[in-house]
Structure formats: C-alpha cells, structure tokens
PDB file of N, CA and C in Angstrom:
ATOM      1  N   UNK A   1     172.799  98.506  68.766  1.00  0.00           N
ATOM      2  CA  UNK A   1     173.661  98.375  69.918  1.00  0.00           C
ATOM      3  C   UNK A   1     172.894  97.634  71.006  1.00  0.00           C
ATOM      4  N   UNK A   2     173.506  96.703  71.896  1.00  0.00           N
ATOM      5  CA  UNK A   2     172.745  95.944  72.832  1.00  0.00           C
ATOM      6  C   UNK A   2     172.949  96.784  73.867  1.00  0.00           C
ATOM      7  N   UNK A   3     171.893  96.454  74.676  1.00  0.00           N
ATOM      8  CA  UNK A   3     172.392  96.625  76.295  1.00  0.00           C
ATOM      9  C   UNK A   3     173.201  96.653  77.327  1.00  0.00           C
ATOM     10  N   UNK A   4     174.463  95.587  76.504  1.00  0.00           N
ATOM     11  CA  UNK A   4     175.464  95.398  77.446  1.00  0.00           C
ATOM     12  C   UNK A   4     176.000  96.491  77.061  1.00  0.00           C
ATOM     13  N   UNK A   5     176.233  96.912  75.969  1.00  0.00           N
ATOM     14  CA  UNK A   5     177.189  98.001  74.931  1.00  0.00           C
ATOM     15  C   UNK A   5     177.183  99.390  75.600  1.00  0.00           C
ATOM     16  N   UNK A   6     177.232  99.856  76.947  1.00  0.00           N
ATOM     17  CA  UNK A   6     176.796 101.229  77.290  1.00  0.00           C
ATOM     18  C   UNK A   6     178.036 101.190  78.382  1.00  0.00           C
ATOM     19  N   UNK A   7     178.018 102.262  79.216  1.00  0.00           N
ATOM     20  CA  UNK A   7     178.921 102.855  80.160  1.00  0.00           C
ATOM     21  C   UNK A   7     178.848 101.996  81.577  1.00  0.00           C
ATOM     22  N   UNK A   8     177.584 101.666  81.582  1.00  0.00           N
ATOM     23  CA  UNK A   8     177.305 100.546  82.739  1.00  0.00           C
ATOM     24  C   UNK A   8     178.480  99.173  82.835  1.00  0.00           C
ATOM     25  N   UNK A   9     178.390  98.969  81.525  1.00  0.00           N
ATOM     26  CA  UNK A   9     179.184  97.678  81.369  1.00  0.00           C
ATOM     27  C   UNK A   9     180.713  97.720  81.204  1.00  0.00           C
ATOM     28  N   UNK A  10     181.130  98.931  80.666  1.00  0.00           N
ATOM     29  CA  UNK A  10     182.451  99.163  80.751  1.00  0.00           C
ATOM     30  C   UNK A  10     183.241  99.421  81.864  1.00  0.00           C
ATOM     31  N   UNK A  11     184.568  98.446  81.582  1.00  0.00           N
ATOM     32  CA  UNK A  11     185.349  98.256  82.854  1.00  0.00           C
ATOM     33  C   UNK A  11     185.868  99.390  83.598  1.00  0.00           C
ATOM     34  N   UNK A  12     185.602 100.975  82.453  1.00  0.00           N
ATOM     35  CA  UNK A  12     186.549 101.875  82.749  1.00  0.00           C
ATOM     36  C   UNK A  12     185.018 102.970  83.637  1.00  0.00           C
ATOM     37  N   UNK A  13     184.315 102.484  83.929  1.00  0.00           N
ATOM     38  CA  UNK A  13     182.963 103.027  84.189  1.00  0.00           C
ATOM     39  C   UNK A  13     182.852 102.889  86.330  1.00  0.00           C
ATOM     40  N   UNK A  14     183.117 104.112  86.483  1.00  0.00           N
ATOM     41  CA  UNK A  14     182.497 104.032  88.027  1.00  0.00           C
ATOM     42  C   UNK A  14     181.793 105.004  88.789  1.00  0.00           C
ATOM     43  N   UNK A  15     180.778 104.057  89.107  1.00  0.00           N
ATOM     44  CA  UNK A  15     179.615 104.779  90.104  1.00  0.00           C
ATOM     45  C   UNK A  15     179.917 105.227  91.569  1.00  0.00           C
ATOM     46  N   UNK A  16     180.044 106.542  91.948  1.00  0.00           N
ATOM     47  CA  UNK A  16     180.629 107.005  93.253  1.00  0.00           C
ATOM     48  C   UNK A  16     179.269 107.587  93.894  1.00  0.00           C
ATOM     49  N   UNK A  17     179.450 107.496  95.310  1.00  0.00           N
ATOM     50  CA  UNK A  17     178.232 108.306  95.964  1.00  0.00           C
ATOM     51  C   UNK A  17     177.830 109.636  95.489  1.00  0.00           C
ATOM     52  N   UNK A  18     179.369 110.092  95.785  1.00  0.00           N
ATOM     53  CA  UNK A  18     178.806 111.816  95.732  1.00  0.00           C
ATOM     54  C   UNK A  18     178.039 112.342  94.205  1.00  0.00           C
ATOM     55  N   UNK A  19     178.505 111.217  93.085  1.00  0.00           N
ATOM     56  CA  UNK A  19     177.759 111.476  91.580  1.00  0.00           C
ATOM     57  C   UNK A  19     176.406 110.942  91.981  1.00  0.00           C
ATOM     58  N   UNK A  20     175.999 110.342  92.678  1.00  0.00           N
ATOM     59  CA  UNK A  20     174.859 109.536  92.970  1.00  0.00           C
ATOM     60  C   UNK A  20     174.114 110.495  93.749  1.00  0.00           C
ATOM     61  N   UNK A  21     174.211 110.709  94.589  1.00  0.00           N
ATOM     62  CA  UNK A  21     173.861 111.860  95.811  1.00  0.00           C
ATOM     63  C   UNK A  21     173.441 113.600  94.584  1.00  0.00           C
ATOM     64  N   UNK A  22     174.443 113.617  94.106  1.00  0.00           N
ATOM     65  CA  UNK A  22     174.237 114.936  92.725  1.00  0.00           C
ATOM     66  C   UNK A  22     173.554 114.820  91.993  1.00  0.00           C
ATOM     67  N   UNK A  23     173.847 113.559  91.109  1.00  0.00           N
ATOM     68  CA  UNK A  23     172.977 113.561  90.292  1.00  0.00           C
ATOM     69  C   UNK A  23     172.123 112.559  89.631  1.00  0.00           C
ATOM     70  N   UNK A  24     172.456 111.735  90.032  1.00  0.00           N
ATOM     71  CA  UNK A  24     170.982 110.174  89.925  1.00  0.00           C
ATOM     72  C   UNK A  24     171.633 108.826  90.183  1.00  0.00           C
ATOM     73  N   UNK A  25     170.930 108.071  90.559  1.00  0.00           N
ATOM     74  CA  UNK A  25     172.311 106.604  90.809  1.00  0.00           C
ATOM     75  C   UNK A  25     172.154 105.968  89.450  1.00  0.00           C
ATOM     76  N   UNK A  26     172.192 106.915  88.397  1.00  0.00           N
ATOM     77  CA  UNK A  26     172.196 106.748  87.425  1.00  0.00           C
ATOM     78  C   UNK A  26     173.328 106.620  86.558  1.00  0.00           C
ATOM     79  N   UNK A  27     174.245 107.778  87.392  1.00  0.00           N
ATOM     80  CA  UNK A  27     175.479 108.212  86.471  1.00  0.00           C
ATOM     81  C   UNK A  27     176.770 108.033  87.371  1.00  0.00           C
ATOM     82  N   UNK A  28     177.925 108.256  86.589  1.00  0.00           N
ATOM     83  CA  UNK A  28     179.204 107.612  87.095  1.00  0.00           C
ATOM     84  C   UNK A  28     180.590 108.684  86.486  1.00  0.00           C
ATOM     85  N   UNK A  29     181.503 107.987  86.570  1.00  0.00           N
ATOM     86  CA  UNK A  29     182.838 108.971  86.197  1.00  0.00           C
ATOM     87  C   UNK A  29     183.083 108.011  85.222  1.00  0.00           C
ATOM     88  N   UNK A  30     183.535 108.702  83.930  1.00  0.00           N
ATOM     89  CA  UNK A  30     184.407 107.598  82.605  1.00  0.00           C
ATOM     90  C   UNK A  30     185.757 108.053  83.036  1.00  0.00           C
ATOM     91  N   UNK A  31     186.559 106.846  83.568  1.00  0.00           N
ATOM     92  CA  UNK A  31     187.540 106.915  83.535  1.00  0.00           C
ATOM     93  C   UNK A  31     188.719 106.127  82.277  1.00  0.00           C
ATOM     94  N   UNK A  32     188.080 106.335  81.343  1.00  0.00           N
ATOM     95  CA  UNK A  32     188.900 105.881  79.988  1.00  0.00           C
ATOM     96  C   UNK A  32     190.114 106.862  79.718  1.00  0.00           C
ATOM     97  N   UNK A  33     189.932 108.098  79.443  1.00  0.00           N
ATOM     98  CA  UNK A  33     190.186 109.121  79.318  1.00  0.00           C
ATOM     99  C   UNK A  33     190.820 110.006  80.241  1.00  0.00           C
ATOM    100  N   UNK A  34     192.068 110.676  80.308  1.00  0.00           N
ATOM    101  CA  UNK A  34     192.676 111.618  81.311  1.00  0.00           C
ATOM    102  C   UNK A  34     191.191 112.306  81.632  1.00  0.00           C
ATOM    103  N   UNK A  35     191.347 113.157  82.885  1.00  0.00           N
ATOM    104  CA  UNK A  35     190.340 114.184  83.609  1.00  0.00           C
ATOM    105  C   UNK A  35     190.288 115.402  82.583  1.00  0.00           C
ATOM    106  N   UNK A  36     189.722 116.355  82.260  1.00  0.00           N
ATOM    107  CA  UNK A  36     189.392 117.297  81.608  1.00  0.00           C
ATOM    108  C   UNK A  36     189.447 118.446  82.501  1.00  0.00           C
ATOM    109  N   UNK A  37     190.209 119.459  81.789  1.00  0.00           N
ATOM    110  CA  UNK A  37     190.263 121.113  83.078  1.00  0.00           C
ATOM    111  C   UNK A  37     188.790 121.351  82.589  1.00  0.00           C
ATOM    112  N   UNK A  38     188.721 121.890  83.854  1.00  0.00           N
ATOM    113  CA  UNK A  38     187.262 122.723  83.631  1.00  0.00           C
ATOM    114  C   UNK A  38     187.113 124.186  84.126  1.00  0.00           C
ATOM    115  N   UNK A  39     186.836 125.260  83.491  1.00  0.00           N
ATOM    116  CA  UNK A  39     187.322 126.359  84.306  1.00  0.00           C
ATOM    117  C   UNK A  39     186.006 126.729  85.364  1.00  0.00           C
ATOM    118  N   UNK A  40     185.862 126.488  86.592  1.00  0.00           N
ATOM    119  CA  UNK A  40     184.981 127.389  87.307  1.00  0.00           C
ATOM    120  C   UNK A  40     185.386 128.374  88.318  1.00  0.00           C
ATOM    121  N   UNK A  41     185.443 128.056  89.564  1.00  0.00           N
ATOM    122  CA  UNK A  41     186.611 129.484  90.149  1.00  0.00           C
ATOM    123  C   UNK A  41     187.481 129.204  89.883  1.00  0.00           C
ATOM    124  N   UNK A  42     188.124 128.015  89.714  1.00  0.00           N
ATOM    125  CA  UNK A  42     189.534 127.896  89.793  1.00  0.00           C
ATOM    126  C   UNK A  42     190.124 126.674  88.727  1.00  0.00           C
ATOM    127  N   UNK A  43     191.017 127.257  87.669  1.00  0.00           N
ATOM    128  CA  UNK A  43     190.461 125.869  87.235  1.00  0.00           C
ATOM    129  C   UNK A  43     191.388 124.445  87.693  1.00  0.00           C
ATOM    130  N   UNK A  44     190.456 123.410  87.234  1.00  0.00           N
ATOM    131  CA  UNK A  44     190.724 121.498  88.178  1.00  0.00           C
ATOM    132  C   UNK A  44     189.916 120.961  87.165  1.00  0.00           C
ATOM    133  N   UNK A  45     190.956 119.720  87.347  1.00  0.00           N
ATOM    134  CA  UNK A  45     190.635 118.465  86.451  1.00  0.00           C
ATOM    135  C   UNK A  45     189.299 117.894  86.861  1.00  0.00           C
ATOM    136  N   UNK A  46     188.595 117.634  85.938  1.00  0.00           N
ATOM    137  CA  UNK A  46     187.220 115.855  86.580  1.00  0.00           C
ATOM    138  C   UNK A  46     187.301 115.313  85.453  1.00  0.00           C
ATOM    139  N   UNK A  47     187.254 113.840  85.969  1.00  0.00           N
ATOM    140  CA  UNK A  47     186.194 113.032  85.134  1.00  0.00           C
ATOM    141  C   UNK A  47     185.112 113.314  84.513  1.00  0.00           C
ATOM    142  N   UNK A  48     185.015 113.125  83.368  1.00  0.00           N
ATOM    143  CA  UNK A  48     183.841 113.002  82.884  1.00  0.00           C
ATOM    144  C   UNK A  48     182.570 111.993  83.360  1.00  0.00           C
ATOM    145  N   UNK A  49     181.221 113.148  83.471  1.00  0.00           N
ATOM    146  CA  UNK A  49     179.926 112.805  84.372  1.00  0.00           C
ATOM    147  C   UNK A  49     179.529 111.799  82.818  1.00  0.00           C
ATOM    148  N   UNK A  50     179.096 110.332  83.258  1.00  0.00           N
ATOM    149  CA  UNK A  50     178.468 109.889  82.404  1.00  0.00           C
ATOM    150  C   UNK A  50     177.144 109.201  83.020  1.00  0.00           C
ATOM    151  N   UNK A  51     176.144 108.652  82.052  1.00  0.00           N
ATOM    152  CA  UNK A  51     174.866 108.066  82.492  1.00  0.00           C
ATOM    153  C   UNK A  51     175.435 106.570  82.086  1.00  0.00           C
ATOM    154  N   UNK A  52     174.542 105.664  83.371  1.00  0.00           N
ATOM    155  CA  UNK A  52     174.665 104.334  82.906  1.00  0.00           C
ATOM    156  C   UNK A  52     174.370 104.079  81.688  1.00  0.00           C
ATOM    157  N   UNK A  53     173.336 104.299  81.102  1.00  0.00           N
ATOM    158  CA  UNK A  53     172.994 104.104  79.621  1.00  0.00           C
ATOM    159  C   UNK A  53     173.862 104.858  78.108  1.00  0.00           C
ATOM    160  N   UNK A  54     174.902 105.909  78.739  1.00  0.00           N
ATOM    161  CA  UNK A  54     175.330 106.358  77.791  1.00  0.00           C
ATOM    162  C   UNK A  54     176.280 105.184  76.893  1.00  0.00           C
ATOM    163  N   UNK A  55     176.855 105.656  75.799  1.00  0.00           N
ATOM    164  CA  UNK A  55     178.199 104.929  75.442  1.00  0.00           C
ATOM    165  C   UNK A  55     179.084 105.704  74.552  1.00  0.00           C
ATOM    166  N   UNK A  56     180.207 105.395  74.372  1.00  0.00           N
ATOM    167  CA  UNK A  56     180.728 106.177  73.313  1.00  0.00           C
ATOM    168  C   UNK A  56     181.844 105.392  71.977  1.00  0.00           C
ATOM    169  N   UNK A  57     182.302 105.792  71.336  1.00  0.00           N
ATOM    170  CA  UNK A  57     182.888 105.461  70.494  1.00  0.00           C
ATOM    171  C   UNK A  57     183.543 103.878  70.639  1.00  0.00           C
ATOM    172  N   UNK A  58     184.175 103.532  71.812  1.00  0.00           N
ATOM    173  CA  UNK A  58     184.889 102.719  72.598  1.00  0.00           C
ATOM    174  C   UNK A  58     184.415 101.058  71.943  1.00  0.00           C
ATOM    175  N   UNK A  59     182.565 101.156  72.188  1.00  0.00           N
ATOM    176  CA  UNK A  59     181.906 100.481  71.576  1.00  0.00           C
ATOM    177  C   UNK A  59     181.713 100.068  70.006  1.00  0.00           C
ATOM    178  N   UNK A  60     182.096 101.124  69.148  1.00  0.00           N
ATOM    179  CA  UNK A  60     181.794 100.874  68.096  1.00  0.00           C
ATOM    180  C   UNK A  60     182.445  99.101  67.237  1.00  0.00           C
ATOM    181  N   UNK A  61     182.135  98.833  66.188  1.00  0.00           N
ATOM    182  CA  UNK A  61     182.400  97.902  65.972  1.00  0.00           C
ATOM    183  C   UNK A  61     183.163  98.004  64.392  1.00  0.00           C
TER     184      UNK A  61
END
C-alpha cells in the first residue's frame, strides 16, 4: 500500500481542532460511514476517531 492510500488522503477524511486538541494532530473523523451510537451517559452518535496513517477497506484493490 502507498502512502497516498491512508485516511489522510481520503476525500471522506477530516481533521477538526477539538480531535486535534484530544488527541494528536494526527487524527480526524471518517466520515464515509453514518456516525456510530456509542453508549456513555447517554447514548449519541460520533464519527469514527481515525489516524492520518490509518486506512480501511475503501482502499483495497
């Protein structure tokens, strides 16, 4: 897999402060995919936390 081939490069890939500020200006929201419930007090949708370097299936060839 090249370099371009990761979450960085995908169109559906965005880097927000407050993920940046949390957790590294590394990582971003995949917005490919509806939001996911998550149960903590209450449960609410997020995006999925991804790393610039991650990738997923999307890529395959």
């Amino acid at each position: 897999m090249t370099a371009s081939r990761n979450c960085g490069a995908c169109n559906y890939f965005e880097q927000t402060d407050a993920i940046e500020k949390a957790v590294s200006n590394k990582a971003g929201l995949c917005r490919y995919n509806p939001p996911l419930m998550m149960e903590t007090m209450a449960p609410v949708a997020q995006w999925p936390v991804v790393q610039v370097k991650d990738w997923c299936g999307k890529f395959a060839d």
